[in-house]
C-alpha atoms as a PDB file:
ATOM      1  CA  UNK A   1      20.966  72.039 -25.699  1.00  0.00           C
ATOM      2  CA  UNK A   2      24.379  72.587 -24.378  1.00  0.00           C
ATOM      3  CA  UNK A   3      23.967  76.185 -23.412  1.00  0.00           C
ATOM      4  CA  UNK A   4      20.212  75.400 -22.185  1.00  0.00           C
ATOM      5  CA  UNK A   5      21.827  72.856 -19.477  1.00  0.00           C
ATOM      6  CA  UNK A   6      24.876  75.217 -18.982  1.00  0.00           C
ATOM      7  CA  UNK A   7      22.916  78.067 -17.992  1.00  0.00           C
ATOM      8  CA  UNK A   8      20.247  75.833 -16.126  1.00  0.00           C
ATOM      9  CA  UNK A   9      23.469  74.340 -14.321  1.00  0.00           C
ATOM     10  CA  UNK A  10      24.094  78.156 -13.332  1.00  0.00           C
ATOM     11  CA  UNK A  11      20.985  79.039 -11.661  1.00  0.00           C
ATOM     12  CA  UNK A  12      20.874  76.010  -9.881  1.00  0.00           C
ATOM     13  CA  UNK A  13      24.131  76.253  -8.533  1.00  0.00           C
ATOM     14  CA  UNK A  14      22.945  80.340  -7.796  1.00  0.00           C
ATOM     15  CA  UNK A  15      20.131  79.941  -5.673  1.00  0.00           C
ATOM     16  CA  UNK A  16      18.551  75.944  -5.702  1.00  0.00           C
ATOM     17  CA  UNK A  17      15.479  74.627  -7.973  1.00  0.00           C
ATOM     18  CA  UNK A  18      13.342  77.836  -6.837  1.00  0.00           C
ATOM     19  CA  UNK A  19      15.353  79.973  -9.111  1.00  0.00           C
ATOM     20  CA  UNK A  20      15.126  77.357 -12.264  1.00  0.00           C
ATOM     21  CA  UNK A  21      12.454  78.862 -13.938  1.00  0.00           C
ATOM     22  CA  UNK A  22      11.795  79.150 -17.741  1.00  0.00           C
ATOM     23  CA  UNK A  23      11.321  82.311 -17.796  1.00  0.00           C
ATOM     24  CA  UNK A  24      14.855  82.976 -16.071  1.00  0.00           C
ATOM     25  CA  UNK A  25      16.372  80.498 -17.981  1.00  0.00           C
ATOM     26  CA  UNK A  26      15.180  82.432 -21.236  1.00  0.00           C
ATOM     27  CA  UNK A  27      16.264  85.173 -19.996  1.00  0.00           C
ATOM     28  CA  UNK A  28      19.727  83.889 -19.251  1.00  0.00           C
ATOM     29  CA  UNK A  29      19.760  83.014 -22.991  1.00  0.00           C
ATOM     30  CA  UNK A  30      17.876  86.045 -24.562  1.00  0.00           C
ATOM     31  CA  UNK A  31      14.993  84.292 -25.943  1.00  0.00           C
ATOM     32  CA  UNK A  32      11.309  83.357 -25.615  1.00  0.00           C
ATOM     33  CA  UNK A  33       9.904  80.874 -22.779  1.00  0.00           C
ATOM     34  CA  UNK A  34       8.217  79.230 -25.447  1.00  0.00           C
ATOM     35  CA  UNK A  35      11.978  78.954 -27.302  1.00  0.00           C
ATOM     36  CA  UNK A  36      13.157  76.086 -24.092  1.00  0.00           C
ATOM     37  CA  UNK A  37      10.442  73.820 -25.075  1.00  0.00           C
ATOM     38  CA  UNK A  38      11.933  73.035 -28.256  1.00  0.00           C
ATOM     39  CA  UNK A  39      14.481  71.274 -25.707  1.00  0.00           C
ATOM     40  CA  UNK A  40      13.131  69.637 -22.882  1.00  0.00           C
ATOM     41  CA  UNK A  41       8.829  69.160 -22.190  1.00  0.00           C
ATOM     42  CA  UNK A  42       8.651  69.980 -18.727  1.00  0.00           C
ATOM     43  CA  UNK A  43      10.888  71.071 -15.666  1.00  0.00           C
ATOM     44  CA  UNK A  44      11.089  68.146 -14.240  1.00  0.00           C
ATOM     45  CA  UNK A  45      12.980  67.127 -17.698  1.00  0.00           C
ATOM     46  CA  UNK A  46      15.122  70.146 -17.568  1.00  0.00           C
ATOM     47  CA  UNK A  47      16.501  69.176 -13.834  1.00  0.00           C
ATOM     48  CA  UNK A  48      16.880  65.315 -14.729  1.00  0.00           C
ATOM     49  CA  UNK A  49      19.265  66.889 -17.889  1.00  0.00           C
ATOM     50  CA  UNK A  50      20.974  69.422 -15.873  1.00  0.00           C
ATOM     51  CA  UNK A  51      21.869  66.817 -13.052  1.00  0.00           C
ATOM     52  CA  UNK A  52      23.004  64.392 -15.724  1.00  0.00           C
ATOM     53  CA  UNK A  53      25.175  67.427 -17.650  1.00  0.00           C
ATOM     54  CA  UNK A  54      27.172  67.462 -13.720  1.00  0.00           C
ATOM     55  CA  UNK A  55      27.392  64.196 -13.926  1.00  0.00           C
ATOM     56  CA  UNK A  56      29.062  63.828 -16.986  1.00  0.00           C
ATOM     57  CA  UNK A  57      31.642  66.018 -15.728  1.00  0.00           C
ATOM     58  CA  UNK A  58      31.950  63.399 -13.066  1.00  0.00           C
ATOM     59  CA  UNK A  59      32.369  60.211 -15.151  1.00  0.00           C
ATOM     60  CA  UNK A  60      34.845  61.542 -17.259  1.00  0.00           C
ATOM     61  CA  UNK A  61      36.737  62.643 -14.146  1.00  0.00           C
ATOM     62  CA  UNK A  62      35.953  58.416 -12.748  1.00  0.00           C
ATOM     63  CA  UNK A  63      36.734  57.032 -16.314  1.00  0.00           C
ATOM     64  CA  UNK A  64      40.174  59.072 -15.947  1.00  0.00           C
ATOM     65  CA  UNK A  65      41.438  56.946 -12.744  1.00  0.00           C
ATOM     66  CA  UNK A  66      43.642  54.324 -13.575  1.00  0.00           C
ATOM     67  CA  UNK A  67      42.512  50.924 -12.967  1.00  0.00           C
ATOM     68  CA  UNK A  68      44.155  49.462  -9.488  1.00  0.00           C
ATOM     69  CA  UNK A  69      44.153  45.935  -8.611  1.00  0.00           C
ATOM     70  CA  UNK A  70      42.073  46.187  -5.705  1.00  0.00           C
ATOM     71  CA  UNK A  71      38.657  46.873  -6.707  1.00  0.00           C
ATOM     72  CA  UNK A  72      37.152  48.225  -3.389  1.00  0.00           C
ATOM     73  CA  UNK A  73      39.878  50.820  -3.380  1.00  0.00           C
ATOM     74  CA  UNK A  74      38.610  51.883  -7.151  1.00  0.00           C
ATOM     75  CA  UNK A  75      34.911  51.994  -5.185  1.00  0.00           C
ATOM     76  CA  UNK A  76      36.061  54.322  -2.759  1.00  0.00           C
ATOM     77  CA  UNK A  77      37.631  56.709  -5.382  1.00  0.00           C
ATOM     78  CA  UNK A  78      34.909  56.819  -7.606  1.00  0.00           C
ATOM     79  CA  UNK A  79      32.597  57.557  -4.264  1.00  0.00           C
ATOM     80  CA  UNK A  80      34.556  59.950  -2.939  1.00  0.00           C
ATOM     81  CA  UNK A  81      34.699  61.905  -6.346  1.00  0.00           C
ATOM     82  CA  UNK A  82      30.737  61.392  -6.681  1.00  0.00           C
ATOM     83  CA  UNK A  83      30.459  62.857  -2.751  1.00  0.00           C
ATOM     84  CA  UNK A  84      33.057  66.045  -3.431  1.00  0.00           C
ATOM     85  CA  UNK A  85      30.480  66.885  -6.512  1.00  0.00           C
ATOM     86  CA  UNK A  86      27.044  66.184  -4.254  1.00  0.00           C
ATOM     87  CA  UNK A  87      28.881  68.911  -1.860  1.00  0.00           C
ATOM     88  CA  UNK A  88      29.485  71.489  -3.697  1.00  0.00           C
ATOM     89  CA  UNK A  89      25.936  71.154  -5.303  1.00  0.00           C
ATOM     90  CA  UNK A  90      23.711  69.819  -2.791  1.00  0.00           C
ATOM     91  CA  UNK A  91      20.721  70.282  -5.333  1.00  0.00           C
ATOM     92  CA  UNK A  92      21.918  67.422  -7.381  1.00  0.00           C
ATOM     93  CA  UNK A  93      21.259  64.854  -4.852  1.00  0.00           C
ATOM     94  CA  UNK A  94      17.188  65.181  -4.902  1.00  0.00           C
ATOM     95  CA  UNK A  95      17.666  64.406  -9.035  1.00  0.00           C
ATOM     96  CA  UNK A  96      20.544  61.650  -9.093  1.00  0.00           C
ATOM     97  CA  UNK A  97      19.739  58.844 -10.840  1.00  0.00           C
ATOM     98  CA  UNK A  98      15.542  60.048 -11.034  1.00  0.00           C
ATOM     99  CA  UNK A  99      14.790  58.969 -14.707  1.00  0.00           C
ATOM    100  CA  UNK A 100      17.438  57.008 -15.886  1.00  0.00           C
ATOM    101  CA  UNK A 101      15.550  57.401 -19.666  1.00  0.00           C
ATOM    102  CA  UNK A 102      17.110  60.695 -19.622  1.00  0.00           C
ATOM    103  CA  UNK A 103      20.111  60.570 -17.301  1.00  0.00           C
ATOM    104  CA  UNK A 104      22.837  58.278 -19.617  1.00  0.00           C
ATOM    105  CA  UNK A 105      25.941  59.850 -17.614  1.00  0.00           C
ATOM    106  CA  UNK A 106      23.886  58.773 -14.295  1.00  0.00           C
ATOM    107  CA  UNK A 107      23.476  55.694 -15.316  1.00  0.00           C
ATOM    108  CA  UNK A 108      26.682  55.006 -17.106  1.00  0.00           C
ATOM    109  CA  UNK A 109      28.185  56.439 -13.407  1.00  0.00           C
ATOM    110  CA  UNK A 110      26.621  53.529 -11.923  1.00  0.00           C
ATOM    111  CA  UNK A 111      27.575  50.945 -14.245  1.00  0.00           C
ATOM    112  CA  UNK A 112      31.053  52.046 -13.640  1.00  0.00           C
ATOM    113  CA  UNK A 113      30.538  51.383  -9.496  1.00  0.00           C
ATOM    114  CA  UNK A 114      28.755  48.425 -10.048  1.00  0.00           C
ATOM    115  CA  UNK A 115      31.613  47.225 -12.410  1.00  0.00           C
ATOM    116  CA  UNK A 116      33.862  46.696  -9.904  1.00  0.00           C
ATOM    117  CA  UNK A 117      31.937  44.501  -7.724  1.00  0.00           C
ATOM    118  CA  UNK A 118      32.043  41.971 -10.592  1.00  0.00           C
ATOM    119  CA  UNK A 119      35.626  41.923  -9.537  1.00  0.00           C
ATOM    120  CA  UNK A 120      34.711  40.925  -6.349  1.00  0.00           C
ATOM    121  CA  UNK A 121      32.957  37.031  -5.179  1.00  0.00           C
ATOM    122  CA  UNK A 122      29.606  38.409  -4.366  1.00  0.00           C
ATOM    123  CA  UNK A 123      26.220  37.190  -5.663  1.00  0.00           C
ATOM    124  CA  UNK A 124      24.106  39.250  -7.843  1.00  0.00           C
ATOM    125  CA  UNK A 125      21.579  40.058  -4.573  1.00  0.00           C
ATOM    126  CA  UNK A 126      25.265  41.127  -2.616  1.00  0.00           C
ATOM    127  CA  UNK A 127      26.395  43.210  -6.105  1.00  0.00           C
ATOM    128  CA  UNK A 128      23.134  45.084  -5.567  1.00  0.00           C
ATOM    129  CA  UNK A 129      23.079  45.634  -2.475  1.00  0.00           C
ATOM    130  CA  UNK A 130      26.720  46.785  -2.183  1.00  0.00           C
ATOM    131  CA  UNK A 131      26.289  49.383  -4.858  1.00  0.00           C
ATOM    132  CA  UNK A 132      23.245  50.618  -3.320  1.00  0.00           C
ATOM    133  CA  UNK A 133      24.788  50.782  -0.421  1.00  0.00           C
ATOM    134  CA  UNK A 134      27.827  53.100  -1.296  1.00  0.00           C
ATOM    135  CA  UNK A 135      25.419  55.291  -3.694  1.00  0.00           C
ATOM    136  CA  UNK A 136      22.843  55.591  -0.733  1.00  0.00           C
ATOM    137  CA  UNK A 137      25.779  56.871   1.862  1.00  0.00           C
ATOM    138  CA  UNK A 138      27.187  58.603  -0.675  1.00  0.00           C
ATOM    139  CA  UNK A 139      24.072  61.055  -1.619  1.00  0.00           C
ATOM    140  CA  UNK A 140      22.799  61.180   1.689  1.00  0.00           C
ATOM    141  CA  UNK A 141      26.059  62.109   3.397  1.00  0.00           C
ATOM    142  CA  UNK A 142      26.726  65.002   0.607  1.00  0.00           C
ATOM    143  CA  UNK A 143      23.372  66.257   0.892  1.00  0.00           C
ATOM    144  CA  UNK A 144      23.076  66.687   4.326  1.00  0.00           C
ATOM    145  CA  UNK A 145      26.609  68.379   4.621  1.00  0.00           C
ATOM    146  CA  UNK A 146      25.224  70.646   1.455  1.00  0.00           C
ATOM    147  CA  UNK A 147      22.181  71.667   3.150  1.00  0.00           C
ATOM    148  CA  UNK A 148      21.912  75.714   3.603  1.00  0.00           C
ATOM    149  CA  UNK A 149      24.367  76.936   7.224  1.00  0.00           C
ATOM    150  CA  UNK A 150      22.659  78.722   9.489  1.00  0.00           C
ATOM    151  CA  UNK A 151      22.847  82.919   8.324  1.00  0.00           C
ATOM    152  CA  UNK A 152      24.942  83.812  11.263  1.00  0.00           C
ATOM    153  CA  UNK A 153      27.558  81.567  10.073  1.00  0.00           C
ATOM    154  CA  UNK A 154      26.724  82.391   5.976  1.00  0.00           C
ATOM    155  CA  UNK A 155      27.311  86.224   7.027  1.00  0.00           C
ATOM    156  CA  UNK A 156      30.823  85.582   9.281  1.00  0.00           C
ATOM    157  CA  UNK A 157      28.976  86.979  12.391  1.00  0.00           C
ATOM    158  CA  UNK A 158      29.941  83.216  13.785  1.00  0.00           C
ATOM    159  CA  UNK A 159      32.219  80.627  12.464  1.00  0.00           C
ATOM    160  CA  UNK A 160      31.771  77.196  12.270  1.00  0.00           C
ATOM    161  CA  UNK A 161      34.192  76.692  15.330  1.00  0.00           C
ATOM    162  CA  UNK A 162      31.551  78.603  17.411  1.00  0.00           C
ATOM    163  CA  UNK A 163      28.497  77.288  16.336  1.00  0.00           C
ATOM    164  CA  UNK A 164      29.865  73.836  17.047  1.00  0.00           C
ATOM    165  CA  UNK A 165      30.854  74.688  20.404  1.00  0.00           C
ATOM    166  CA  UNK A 166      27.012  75.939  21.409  1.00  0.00           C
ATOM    167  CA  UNK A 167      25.930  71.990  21.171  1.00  0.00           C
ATOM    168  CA  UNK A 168      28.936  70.876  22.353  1.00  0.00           C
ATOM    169  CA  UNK A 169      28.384  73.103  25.359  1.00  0.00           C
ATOM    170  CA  UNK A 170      24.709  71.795  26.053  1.00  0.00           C
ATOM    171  CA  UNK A 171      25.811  68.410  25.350  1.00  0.00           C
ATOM    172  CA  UNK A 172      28.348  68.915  27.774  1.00  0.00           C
ATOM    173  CA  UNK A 173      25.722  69.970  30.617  1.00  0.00           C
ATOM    174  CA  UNK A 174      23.229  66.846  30.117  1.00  0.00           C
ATOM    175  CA  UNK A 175      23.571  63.922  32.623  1.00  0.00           C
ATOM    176  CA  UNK A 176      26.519  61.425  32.112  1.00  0.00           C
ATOM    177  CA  UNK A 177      24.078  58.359  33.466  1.00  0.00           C
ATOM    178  CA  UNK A 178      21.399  59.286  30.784  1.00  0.00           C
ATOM    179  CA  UNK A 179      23.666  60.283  27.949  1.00  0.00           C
ATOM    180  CA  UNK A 180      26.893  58.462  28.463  1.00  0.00           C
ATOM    181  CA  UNK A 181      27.574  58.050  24.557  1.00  0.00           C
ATOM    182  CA  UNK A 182      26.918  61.850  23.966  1.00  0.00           C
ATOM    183  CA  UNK A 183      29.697  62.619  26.571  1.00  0.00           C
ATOM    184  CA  UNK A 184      31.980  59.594  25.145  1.00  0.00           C
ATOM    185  CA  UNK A 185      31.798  61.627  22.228  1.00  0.00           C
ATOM    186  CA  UNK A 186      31.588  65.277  22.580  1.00  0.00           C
ATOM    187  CA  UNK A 187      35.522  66.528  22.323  1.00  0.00           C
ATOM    188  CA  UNK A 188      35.339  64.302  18.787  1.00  0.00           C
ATOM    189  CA  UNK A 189      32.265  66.021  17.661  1.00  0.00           C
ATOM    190  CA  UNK A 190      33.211  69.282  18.740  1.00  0.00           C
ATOM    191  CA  UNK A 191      36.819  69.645  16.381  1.00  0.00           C
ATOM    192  CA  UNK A 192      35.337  67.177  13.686  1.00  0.00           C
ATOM    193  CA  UNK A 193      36.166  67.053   9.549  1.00  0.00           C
ATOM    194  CA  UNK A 194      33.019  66.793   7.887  1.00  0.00           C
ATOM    195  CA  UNK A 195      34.615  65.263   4.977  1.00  0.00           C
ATOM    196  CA  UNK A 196      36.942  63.383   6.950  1.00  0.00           C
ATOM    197  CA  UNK A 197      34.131  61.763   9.297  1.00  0.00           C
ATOM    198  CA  UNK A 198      32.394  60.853   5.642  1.00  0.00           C
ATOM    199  CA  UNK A 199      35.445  58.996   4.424  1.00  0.00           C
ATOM    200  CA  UNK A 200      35.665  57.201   7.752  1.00  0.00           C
ATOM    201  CA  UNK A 201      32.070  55.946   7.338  1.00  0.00           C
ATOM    202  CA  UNK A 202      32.859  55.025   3.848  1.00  0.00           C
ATOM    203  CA  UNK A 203      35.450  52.933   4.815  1.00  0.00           C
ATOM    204  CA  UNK A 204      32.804  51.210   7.420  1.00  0.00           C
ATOM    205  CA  UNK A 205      31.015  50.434   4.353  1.00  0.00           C
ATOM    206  CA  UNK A 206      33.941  49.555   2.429  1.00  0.00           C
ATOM    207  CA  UNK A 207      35.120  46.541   5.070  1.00  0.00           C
ATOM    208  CA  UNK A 208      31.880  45.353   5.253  1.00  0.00           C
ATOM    209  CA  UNK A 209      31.786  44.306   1.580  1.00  0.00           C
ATOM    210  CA  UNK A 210      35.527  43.263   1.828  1.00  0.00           C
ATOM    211  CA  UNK A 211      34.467  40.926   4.506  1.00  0.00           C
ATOM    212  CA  UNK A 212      31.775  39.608   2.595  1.00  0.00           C
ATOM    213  CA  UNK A 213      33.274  39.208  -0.450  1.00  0.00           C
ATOM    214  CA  UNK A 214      36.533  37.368   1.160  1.00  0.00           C
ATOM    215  CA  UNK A 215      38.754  39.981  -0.458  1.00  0.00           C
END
């Protein structure tokens, strides 16, 4: 199973789900199609099982932190280690957490996040919500900074500097009366951090369960 999910990991990471196929995959490992159904029943399986192989790399990597004593601060290291692995493979946000029957390191992730709001004065409704919260901005942040760049920047034709500064440009140009937040905001879009404008909306999550757990 190991080297199934290993080389499954590999074509994913390659080229997306299109490229899982069986028939690559036994390829990849010199056997029969018929030989990967000794391991998993369908695709769908094999993704669930590949996204929860990641994952395991992840938890061990969480599991290594050292305890602090503030517990939100432990949230937003495990979060920020769970968005850095979303990034560099977007594909494992449309599987996280899908079939937790199969996905033990997915789940066991989420335990671990959920753990420390029982540090925390908060309600089981509030835990729930919190966690869901954090996972929710988490995924969705990392997948939409995964998604595919445009070819022109993929092929070094135009970097990301210059792309930016096309929007920016026709942002620039539309009417202050009818867009006066767009041109509030267009020099800090313009030289943004992707990462670092996900950490600051992390830690807009972050106070708002601080504040309602009185920490």
């Amino acid at each position: 199973m190991e080297a199934v999910l290993t080389e499954a990991v590999a074509l994913l990471d390659e080229a997306g789900e299109p490229a899982l196929t069986f028939r690559a995959l036994a390829s990849r490992l010199g056997g029969g199609v018929a030989s990967i159904y000794w391991y998993v029943s369908s695709k769908d399986e094999l993704l669930d099982r590949a996204t929860d192989h990641v994952l395991g790399a992840v938890l061990s990597a969480i599991e290594e932190q050292p305890v602090g004593e503030d517990p939100i601060d432990d949230l937003r290291t495990m979060a920020v280690l769970l968005f850095d692995a979303i990034v560099d493979r977007p594909w494992l946000a449309a599987y996280f957490m899908r079939n937790t029957d199969v996905q033990g390191n997915a789940l066991r992730l989420y335990e671990k996040l959920g753990q420390q709001t029982l540090r925390l004065d908060l309600t089981a409704r509030q835990r729930f919500h919190a966690v869901s919260a954090i996972v929710g901005f988490v995924v969705g942040t990392a997948a939409d900074l995964g998604q595919q760049r445009p070819q022109e920047v993929l092929d070094g034709s135009v970097d990301r500097e210059e792309f930016l500064s096309r929007y920016t440009a026709t942002w620039r140009a539309l009417d202050s009366e009818e867009f006066p937040f767009v041109h509030e905001i267009v020099d800090e879009f313009e030289g943004h951090d992707d990462a670092d404008q996900f950490r600051a909306g992390l830690d807009l999550t972050l106070s708002g369960l601080r504040l309602q757990a009185g920490a």
